[in-house]
C-alpha atoms as a PDB file:
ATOM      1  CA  UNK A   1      76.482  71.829  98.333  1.00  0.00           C
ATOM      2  CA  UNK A   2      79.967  73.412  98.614  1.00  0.00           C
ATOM      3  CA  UNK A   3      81.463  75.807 100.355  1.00  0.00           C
ATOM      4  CA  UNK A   4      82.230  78.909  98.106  1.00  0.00           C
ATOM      5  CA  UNK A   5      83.150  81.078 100.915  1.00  0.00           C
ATOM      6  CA  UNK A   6      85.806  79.301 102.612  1.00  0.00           C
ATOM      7  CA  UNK A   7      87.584  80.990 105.815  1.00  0.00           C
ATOM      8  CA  UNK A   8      90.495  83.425 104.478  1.00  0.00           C
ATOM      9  CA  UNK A   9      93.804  82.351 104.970  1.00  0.00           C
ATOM     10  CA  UNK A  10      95.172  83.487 108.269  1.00  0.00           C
ATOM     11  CA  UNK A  11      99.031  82.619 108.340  1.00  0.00           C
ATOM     12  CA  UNK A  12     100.760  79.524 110.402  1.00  0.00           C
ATOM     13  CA  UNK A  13      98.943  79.183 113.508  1.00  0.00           C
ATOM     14  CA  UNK A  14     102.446  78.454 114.733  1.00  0.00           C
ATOM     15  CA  UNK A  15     103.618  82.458 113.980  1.00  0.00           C
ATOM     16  CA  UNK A  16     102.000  84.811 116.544  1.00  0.00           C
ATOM     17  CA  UNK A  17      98.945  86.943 114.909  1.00  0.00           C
ATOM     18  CA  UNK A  18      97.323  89.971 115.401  1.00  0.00           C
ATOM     19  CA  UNK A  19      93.430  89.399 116.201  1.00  0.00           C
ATOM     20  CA  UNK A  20      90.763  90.637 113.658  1.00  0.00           C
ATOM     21  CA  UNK A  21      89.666  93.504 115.600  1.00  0.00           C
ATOM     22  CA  UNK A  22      93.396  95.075 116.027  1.00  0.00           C
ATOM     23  CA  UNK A  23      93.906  94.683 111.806  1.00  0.00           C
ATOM     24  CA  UNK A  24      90.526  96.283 111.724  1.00  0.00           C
ATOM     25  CA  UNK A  25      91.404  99.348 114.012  1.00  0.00           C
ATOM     26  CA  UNK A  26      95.138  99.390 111.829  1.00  0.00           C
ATOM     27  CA  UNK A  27      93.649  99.350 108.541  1.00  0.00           C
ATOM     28  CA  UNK A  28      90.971 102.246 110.090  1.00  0.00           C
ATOM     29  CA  UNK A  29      93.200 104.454 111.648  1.00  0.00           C
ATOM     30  CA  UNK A  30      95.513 103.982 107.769  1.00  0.00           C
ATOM     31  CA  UNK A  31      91.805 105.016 106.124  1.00  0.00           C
ATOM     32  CA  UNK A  32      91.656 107.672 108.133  1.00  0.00           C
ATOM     33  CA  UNK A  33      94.942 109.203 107.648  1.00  0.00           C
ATOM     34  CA  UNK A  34      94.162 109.021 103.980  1.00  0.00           C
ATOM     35  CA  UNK A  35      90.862 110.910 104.259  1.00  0.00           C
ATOM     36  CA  UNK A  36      92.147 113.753 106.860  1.00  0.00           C
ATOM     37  CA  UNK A  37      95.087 114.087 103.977  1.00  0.00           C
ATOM     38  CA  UNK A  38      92.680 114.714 101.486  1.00  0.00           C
ATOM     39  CA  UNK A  39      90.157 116.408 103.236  1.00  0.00           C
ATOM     40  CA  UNK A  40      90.959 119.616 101.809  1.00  0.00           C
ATOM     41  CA  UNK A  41      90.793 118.210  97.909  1.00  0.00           C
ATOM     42  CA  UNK A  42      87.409 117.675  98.765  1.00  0.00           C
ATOM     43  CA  UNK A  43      86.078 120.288 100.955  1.00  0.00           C
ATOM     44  CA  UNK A  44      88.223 123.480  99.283  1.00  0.00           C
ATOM     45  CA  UNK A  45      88.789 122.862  96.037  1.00  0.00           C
ATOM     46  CA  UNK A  46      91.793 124.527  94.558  1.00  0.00           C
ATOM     47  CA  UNK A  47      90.715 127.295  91.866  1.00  0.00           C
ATOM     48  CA  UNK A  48      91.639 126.688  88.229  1.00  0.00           C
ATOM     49  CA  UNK A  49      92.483 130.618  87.110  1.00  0.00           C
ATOM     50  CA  UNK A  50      95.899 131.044  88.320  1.00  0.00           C
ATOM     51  CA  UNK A  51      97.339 135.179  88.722  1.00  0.00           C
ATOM     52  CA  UNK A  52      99.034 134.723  85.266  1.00  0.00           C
ATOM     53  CA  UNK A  53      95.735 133.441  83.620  1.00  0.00           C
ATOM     54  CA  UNK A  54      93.951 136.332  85.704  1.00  0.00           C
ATOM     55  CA  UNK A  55      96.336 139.116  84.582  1.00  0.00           C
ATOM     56  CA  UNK A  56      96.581 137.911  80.891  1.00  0.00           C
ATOM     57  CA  UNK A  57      92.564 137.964  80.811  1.00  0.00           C
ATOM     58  CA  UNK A  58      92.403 141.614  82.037  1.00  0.00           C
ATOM     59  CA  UNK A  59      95.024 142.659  79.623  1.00  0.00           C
ATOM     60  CA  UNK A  60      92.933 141.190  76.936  1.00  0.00           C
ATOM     61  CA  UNK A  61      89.935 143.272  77.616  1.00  0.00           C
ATOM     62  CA  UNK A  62      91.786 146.719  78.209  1.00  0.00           C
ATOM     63  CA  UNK A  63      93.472 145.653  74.833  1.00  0.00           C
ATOM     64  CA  UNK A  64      89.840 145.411  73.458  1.00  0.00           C
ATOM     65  CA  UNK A  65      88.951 148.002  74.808  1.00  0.00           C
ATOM     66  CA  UNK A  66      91.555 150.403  73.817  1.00  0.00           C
ATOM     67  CA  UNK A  67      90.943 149.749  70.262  1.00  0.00           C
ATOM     68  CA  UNK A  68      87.130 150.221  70.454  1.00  0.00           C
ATOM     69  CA  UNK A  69      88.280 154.128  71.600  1.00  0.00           C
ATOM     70  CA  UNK A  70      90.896 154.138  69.161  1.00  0.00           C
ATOM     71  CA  UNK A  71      93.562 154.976  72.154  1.00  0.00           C
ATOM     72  CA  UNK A  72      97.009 153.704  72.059  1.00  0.00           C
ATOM     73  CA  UNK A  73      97.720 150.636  74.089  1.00  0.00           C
ATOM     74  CA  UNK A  74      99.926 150.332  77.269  1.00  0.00           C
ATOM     75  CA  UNK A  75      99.942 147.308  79.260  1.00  0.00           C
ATOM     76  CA  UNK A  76      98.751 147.730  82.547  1.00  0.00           C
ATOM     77  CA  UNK A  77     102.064 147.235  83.959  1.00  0.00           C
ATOM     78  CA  UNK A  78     103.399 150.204  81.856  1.00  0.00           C
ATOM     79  CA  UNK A  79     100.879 152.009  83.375  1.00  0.00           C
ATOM     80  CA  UNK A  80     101.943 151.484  86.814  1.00  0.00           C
ATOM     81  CA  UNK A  81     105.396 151.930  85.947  1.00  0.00           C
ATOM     82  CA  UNK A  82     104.354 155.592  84.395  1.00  0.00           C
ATOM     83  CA  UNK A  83     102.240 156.213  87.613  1.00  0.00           C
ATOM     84  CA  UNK A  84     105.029 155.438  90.042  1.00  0.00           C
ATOM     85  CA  UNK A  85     107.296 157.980  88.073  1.00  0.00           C
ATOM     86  CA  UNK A  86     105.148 160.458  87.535  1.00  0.00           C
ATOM     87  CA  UNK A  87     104.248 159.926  91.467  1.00  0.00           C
ATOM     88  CA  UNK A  88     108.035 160.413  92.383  1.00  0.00           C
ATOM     89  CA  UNK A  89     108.385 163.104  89.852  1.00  0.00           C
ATOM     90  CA  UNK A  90     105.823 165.406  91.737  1.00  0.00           C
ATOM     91  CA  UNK A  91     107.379 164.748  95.248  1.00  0.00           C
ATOM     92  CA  UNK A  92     110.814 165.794  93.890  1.00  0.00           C
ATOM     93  CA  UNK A  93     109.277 169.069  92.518  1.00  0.00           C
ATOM     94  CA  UNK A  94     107.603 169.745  95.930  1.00  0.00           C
ATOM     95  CA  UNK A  95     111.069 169.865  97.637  1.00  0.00           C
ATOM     96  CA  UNK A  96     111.820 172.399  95.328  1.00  0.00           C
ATOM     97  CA  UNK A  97     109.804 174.574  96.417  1.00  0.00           C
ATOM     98  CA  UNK A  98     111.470 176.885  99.063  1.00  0.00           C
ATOM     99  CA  UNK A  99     109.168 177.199 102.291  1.00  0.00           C
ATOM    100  CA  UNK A 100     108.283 180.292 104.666  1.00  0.00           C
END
């Protein structure tokens, strides 16, 4: 019966090789590399909402819910905005005011 698993090719005896057990240890140590690379695709996967996605849902439901009251809508950035002025708007009046 033949041989069907002949011996793999290992170069021209003639040319200087590397044994089997130091192309086992380089191809390892390359595996290796790979899987310490990737380690954190595996073990911490990344989350899908990004802050845009986040944002634009939250906007969505105060938009929702703004209508259900029958209220105006402002973005919650215009909100902020308003809050910051009307923030800045009471310090400036409290240095108004003259002190004892």
């Amino acid at each position: 019966m033949a041989d069907y698993t002949p011996a793999s090719y290992k170069g021209d005896p003639a040319i200087p090789h590397a044994d089997e057990q130091n192309f086992k240890a380089w191809i390892g140590g390359c595996w290796g590399f790979v899987a310490l690379n990737y380690a954190t695709d595996f073990f911490e996967p990344k989350t899908s909402f990004t802050p845009d996605y986040v944002l634009a849902t939250a906007e969505e439901a105060h938009r929702k819910k703004c209508i259900k009251k029958g209220k105006p809508y402002k973005s919650i950035a215009q909100a902020r905005e308003e809050k910051a002025s009307d923030e800045w708007k009471f310090q400036t009046r409290k240095w108004k005011i003259e002190r004892l």
